[in-house]
C-alpha atoms as a PDB file:
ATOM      1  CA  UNK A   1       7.332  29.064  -1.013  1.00  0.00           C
ATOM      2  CA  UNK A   2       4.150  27.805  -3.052  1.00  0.00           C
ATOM      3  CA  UNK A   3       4.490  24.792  -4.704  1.00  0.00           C
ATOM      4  CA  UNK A   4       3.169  24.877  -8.656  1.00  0.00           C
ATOM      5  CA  UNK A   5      -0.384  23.691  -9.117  1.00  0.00           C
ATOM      6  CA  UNK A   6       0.914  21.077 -11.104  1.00  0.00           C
ATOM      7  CA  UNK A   7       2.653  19.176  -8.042  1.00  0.00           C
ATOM      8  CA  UNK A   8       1.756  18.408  -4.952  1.00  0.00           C
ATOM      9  CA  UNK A   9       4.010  16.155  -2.481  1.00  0.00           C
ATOM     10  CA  UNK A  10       2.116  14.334   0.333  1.00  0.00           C
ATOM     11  CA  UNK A  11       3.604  12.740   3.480  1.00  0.00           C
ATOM     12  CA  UNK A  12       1.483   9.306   3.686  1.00  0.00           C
ATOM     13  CA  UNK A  13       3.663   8.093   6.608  1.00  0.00           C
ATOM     14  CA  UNK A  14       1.844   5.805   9.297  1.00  0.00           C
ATOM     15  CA  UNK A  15       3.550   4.610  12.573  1.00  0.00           C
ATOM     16  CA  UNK A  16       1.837   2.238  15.177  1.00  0.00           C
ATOM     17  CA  UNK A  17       0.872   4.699  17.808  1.00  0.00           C
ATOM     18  CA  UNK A  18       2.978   3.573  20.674  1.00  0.00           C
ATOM     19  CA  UNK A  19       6.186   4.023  18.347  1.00  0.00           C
ATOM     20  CA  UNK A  20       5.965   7.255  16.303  1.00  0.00           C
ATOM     21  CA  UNK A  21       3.460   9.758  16.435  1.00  0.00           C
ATOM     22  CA  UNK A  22       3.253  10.692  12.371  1.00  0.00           C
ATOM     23  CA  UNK A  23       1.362  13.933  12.536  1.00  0.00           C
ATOM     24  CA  UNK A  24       3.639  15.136  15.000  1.00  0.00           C
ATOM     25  CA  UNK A  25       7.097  14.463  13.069  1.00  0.00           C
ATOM     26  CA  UNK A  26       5.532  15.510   9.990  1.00  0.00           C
ATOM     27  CA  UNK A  27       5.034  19.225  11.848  1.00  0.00           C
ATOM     28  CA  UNK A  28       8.665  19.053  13.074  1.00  0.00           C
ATOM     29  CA  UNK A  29       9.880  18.480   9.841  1.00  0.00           C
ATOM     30  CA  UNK A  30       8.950  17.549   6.288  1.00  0.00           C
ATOM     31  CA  UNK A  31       9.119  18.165   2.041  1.00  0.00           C
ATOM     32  CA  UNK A  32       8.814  21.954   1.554  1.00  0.00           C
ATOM     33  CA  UNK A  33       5.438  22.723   0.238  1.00  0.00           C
ATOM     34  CA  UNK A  34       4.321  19.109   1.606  1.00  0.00           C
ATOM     35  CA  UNK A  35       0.512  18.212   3.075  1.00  0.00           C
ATOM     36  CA  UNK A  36      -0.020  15.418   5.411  1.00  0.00           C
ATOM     37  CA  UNK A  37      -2.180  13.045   3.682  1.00  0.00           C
ATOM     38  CA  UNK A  38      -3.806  10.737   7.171  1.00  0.00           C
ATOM     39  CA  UNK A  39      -4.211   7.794   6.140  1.00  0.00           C
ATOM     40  CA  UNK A  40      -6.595   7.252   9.311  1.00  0.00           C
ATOM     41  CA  UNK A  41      -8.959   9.750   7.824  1.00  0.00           C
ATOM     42  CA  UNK A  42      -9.191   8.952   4.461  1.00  0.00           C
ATOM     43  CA  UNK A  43     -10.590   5.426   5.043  1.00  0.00           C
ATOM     44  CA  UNK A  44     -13.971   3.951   5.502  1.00  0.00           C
ATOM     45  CA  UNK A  45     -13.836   4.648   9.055  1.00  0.00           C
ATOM     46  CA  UNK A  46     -17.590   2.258   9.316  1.00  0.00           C
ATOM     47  CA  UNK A  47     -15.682  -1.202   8.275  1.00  0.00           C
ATOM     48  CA  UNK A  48     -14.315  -3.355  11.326  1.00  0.00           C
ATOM     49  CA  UNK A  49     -11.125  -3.625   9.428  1.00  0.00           C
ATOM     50  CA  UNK A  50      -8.484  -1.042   9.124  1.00  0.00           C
ATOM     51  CA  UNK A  51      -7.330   1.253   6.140  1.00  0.00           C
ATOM     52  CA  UNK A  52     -10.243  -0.047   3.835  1.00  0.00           C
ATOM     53  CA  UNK A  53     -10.855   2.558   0.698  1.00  0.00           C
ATOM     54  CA  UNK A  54     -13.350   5.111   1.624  1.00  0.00           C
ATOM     55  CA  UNK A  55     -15.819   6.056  -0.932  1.00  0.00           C
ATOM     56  CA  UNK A  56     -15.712   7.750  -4.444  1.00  0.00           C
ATOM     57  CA  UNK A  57     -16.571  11.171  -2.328  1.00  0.00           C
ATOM     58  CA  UNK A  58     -14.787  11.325   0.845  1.00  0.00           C
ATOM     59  CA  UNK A  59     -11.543  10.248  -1.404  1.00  0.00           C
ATOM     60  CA  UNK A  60     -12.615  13.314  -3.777  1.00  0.00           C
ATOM     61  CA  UNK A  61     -12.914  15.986  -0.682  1.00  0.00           C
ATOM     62  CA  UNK A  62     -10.050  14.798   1.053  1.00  0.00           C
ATOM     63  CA  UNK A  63      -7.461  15.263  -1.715  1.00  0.00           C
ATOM     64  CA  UNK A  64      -9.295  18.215  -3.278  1.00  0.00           C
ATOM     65  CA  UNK A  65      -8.833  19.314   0.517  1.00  0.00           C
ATOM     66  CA  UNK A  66      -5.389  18.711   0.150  1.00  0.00           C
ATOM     67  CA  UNK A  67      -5.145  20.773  -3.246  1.00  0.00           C
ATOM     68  CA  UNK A  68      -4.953  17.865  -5.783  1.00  0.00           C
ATOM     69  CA  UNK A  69      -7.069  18.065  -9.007  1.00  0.00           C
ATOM     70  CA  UNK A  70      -7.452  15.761 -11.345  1.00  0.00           C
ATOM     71  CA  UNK A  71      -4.510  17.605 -13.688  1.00  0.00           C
ATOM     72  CA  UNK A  72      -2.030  17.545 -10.614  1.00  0.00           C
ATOM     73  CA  UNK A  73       1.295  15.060 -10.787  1.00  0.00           C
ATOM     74  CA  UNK A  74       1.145  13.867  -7.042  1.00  0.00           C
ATOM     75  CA  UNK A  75       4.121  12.478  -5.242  1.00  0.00           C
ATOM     76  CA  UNK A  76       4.119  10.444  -2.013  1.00  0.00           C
ATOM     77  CA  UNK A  77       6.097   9.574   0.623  1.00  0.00           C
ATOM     78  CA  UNK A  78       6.610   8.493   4.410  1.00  0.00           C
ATOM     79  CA  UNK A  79       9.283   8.338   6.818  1.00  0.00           C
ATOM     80  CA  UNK A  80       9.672   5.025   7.438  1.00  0.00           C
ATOM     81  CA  UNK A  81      13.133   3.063   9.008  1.00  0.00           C
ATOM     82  CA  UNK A  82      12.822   0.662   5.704  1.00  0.00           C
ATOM     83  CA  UNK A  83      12.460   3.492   2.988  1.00  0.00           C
ATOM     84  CA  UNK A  84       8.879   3.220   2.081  1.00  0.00           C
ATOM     85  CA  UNK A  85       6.284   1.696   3.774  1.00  0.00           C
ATOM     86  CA  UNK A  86       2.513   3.420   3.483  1.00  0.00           C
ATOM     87  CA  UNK A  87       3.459   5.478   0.951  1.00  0.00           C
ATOM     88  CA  UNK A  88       2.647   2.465  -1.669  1.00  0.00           C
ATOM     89  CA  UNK A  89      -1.003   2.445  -0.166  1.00  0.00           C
ATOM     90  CA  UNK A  90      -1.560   6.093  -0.799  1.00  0.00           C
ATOM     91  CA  UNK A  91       0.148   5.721  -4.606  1.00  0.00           C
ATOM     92  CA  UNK A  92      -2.422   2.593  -5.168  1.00  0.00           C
ATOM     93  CA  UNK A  93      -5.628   4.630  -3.728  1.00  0.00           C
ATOM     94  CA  UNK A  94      -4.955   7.584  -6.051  1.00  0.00           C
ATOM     95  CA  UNK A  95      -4.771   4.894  -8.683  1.00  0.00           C
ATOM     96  CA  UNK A  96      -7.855   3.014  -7.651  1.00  0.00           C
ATOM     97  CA  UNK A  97      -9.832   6.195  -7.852  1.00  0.00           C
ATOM     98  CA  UNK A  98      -8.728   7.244 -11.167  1.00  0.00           C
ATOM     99  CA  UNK A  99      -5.498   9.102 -11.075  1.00  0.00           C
ATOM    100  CA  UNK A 100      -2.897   8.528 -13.338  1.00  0.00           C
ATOM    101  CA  UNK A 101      -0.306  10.831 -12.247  1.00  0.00           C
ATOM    102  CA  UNK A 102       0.766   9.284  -8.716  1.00  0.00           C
ATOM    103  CA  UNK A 103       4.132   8.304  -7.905  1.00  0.00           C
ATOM    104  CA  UNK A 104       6.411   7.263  -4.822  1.00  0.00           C
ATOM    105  CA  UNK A 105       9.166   8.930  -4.126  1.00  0.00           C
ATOM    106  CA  UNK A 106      12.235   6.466  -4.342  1.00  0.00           C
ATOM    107  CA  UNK A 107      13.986   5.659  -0.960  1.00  0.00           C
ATOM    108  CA  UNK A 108      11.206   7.601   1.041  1.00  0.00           C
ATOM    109  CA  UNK A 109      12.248  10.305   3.395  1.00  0.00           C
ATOM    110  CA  UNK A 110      14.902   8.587   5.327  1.00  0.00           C
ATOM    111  CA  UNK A 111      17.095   9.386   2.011  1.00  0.00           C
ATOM    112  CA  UNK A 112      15.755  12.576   1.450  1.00  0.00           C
ATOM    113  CA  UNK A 113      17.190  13.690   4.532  1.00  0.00           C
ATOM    114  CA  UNK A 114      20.634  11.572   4.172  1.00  0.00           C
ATOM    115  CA  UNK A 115      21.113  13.092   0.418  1.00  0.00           C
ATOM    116  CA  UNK A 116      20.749  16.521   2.148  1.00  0.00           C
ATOM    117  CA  UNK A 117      18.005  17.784   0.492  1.00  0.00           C
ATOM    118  CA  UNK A 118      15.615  20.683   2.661  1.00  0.00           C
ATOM    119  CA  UNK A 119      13.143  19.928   4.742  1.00  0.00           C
ATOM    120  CA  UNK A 120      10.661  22.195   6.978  1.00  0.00           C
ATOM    121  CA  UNK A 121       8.348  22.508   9.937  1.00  0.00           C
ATOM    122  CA  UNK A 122       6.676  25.183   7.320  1.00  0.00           C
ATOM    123  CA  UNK A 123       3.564  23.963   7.108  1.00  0.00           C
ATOM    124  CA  UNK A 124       1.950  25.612   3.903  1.00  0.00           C
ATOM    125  CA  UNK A 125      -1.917  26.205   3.010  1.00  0.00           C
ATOM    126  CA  UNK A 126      -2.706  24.447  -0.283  1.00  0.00           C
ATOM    127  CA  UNK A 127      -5.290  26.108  -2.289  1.00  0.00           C
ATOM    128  CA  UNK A 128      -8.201  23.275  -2.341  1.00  0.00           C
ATOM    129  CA  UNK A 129      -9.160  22.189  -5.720  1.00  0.00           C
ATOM    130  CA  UNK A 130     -11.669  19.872  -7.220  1.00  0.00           C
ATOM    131  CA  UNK A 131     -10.987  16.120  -7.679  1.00  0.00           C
ATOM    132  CA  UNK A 132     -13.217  13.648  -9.520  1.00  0.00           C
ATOM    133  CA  UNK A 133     -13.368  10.127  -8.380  1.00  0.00           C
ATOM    134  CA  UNK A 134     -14.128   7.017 -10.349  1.00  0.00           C
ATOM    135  CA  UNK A 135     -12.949   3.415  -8.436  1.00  0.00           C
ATOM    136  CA  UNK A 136     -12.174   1.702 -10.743  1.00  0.00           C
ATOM    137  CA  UNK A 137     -12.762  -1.843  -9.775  1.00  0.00           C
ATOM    138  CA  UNK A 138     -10.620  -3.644 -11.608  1.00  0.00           C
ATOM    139  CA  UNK A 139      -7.655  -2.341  -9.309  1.00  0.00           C
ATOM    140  CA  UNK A 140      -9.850  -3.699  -5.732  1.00  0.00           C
ATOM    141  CA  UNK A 141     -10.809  -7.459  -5.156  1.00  0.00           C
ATOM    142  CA  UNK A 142     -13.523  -7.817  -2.588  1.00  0.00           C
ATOM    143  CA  UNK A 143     -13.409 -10.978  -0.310  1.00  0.00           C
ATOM    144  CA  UNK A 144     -16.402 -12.495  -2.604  1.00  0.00           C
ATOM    145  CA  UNK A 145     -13.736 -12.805  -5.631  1.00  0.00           C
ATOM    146  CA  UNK A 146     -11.181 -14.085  -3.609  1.00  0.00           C
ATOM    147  CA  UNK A 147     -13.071 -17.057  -2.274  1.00  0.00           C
ATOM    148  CA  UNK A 148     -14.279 -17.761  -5.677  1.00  0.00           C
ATOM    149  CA  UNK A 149     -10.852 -17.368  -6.964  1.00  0.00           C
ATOM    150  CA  UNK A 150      -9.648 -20.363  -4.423  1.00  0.00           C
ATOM    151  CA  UNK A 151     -11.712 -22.646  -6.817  1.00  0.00           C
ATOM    152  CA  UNK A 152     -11.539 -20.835 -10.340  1.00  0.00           C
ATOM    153  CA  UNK A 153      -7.857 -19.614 -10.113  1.00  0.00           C
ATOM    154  CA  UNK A 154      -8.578 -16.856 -12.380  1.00  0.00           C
ATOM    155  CA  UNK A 155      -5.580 -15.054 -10.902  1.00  0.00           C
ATOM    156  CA  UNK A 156      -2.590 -15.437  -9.129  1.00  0.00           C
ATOM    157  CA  UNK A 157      -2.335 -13.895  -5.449  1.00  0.00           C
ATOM    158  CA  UNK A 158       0.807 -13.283  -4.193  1.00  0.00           C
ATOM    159  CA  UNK A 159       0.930 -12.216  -0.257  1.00  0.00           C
ATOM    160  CA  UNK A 160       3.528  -9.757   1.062  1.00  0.00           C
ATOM    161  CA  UNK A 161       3.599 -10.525   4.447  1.00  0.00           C
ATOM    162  CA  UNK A 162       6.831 -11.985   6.487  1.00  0.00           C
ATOM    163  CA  UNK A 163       7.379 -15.451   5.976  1.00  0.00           C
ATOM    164  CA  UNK A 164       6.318 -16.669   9.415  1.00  0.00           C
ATOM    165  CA  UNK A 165       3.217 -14.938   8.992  1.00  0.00           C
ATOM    166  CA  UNK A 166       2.448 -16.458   5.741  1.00  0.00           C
ATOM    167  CA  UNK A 167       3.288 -20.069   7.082  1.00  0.00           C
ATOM    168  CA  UNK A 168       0.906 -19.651  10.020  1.00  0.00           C
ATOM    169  CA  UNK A 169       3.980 -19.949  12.796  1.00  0.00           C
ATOM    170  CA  UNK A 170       3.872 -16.531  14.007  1.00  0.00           C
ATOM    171  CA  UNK A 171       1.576 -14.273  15.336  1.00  0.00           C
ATOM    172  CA  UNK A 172       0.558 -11.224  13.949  1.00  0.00           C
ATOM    173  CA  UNK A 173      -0.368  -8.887  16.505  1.00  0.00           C
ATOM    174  CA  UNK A 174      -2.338 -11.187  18.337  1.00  0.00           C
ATOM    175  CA  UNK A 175      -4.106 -12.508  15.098  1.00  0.00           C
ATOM    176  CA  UNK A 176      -3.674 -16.202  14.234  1.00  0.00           C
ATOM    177  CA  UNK A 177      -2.081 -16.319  10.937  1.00  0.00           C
ATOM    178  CA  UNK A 178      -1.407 -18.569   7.900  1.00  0.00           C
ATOM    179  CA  UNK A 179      -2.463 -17.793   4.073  1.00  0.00           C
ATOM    180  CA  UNK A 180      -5.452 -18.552   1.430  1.00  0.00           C
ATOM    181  CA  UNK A 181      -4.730 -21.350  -0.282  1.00  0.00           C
ATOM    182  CA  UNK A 182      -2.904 -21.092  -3.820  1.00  0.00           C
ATOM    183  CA  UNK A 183      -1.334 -17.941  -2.592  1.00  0.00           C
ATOM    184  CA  UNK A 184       2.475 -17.298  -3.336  1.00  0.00           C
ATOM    185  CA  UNK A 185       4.728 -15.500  -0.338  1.00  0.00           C
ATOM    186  CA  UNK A 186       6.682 -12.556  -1.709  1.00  0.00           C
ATOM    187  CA  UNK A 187       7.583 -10.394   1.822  1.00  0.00           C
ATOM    188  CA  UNK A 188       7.437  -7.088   0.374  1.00  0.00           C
ATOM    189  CA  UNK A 189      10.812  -5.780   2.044  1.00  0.00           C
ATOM    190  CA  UNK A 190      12.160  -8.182  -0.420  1.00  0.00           C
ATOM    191  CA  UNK A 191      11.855  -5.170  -3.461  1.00  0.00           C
ATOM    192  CA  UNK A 192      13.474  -2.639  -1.235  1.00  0.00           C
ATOM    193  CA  UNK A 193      17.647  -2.417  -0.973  1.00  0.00           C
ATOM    194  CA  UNK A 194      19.856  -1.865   1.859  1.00  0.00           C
ATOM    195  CA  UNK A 195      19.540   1.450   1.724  1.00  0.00           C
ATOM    196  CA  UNK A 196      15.275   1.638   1.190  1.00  0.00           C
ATOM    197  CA  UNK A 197      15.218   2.237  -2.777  1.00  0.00           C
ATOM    198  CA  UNK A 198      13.556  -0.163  -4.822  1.00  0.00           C
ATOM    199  CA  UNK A 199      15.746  -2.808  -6.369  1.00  0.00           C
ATOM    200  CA  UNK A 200      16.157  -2.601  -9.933  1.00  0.00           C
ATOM    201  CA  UNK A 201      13.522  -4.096 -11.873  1.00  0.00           C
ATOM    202  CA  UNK A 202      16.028  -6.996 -13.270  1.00  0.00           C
ATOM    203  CA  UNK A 203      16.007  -7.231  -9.943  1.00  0.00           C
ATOM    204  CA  UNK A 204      12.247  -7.596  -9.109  1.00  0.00           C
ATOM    205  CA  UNK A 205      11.714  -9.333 -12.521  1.00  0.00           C
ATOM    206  CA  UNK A 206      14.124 -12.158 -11.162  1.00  0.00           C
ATOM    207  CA  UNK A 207      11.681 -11.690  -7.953  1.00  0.00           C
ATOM    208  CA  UNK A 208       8.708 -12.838  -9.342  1.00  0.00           C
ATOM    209  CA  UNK A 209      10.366 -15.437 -11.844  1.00  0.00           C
ATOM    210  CA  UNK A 210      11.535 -17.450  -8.852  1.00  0.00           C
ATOM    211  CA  UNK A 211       8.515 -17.802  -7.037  1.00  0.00           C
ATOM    212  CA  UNK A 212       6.739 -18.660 -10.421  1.00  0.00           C
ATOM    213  CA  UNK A 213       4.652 -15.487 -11.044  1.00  0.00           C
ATOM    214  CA  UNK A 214       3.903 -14.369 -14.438  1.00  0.00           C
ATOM    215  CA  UNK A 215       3.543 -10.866 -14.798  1.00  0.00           C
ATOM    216  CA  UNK A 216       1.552 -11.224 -18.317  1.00  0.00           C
ATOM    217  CA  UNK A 217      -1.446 -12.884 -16.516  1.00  0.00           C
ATOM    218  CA  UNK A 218      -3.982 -11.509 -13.676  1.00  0.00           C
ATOM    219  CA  UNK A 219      -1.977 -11.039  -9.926  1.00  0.00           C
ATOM    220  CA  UNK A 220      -3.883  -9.615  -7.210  1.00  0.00           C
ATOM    221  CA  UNK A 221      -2.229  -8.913  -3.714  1.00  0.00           C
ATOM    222  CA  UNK A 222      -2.641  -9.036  -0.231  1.00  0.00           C
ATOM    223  CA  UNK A 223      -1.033  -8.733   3.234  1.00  0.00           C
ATOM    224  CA  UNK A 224      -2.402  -7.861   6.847  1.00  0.00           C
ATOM    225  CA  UNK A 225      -4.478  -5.102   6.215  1.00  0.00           C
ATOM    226  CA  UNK A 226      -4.444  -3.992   2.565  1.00  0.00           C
ATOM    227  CA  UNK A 227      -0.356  -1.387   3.446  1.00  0.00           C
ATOM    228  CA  UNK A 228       2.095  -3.680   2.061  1.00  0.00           C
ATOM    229  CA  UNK A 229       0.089  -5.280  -0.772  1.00  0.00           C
ATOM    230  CA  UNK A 230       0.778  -2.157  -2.691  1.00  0.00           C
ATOM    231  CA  UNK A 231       4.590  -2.597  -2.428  1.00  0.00           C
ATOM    232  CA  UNK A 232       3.515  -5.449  -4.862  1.00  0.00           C
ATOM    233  CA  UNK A 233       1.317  -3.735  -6.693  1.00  0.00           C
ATOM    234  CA  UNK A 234       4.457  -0.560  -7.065  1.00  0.00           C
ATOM    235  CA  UNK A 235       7.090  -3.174  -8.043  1.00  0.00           C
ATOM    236  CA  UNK A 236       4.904  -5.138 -11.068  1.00  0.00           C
ATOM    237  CA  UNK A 237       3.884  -0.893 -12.257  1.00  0.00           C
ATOM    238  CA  UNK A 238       8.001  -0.777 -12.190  1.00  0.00           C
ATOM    239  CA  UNK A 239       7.958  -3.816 -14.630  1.00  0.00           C
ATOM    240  CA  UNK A 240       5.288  -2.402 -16.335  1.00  0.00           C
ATOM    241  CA  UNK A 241       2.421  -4.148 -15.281  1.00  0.00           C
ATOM    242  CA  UNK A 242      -0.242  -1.558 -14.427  1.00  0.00           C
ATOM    243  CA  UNK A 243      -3.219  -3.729 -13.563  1.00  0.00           C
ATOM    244  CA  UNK A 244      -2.266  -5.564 -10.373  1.00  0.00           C
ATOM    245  CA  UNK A 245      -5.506  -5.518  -8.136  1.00  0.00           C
ATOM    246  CA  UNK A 246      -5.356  -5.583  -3.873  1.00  0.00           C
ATOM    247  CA  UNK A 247      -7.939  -7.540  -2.011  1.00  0.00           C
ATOM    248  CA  UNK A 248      -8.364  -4.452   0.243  1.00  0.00           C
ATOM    249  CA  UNK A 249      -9.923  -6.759   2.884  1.00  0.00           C
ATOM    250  CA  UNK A 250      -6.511  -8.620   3.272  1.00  0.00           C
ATOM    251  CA  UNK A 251      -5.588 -11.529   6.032  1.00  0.00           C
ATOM    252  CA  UNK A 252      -7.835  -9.763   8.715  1.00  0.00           C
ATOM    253  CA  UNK A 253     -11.104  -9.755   7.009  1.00  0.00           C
ATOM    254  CA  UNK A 254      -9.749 -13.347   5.351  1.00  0.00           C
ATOM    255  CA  UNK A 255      -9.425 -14.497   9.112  1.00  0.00           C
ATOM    256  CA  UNK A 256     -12.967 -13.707   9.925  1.00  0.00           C
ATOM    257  CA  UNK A 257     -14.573 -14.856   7.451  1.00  0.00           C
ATOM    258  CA  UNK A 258     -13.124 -17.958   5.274  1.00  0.00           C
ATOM    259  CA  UNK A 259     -14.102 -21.160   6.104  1.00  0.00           C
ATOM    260  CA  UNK A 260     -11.349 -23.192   8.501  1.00  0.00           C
ATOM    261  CA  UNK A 261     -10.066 -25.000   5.476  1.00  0.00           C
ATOM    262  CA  UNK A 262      -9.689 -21.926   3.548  1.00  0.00           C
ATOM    263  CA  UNK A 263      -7.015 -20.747   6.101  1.00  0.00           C
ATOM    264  CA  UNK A 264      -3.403 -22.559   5.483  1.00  0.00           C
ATOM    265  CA  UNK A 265      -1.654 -22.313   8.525  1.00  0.00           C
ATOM    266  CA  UNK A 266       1.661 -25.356   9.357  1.00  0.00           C
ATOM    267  CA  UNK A 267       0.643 -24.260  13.434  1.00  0.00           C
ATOM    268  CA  UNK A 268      -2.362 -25.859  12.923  1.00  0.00           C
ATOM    269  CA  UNK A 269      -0.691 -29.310  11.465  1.00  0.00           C
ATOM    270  CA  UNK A 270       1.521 -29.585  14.080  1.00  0.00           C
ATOM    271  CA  UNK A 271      -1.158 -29.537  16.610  1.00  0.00           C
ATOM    272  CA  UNK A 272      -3.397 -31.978  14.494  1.00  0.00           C
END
């Protein structure tokens, strides 16, 4: 059936290609009255680094594409293993560009399917509507403000990659890692549950009270590639803090382009 113009649900999910093929799943089975929202094609496919925001207009005709307005609540999800993975990038872009009515759907589709609910291989036509975008820049740090930020510390960064990542002792797909300096490691798995819901937020609260981040000042977050930043970004919104920023650039425009001793990585003491 048609889904009211005042919802729409999009499937955000994102799988490296030699694992899961998204597109495909999401035409075996999916939300009824879901679109596919590709998170491949609404990017700024000219940057050299992945997933980066496209502009004010391709964001506008893709979701108006998709049949979102400006008036319509939009829900997102993905089908990832851990509950929600990409879905928290699509929820953050709607944001950045504007939209107020965005949220993730808790637990993802892995618990959609496990409560039972329907799903489809339906796939439905939405009626394309007219979205206005406005990026608003307080939401995006470019790699300019974060380099200036190492000296100012105008705001806290908090990264959510794994811990071996952020340490500089593991390789991350081929990419030497480590972390900008000042930054806090929260590995963004560590807001999800067993089961892939979000923890509660006196449960994420507690989170960012142990490693010494304080919610009523500035936080901007980052990762790999811009994905799991906005798991930070969700869980401070869940607290009530609606005004976390991502530096969409993230560790692998960071790796290209800070200075060597703007790159803190313990692989490179132990070989010093």
């Amino acid at each position: 059936g048609r889904v009211g113009a005042g919802l729409r649900v999009l499937d955000a999910s994102w799988y490296p290609p030699k694992e899961r093929n998204a597109r495909q799943e999401f035409k075996e089975r999916h939300i009824p009255g879901a679109s596919f929202f590709d998170i491949e094609e609404c990017r700024d496919k000219s940057s050299p680094y992945d997933f980066m925001l496209p502009s004010e207009s391709h964001f506008a005709d893709y979701v108006g594409r998709l049949g979102v307005s400006n008036d319509t609540h939009v829900v997102v999800y993905d089908g990832d293993e851990v509950g929600t993975f990409y879905a928290p990038r699509a929820w953050w872009m709607f944001r950045a560009f504007g939209h107020k009515e965005v949220s993730v759907l808790n637990g993802g589709f892995k618990n959609w399917v496990k409560e039972g609910h329907p799903v489809t291989a339906e796939v439905s036509q939405p009626t394309p509507a007219v979205f206005k975008a406005r990026l608003n820049r307080a939401l995006v740090k470019t790699f300019e403000e974060m380099v200036q930020n190492v000296s100012t510390l105008k705001f806290q960064v908090v990264d959510s990659r794994p811990e071996g990542r952020f340490r500089g002792t593991e390789l991350d797909q081929g990419l030497e890692s480590g972390h900008m300096p000042g930054a806090v490691n929260i590995p963004f798995h560590s807001f999800l549950s067993e089961t892939g819901h979000e923890k509660s937020i006196e449960e994420i609260q507690e989170i960012f009270r142990e490693k010494k981040v304080d919610l009523s000042k500035p936080l901007t977050a980052t990762c790999r590639k811009g994905v799991t930043a906005c798991q930070i970004a969700l869980a401070a919104f869940l607290c009530g803090k609606r005004d976390v920023a991502v530096y969409d650039g993230s560790w692998s425009e960071w790796f290209h382009r800070a200075p060597p001793h703007y790159k803190v990585s313990e692989a490179k003491r132990s070989k010093g």
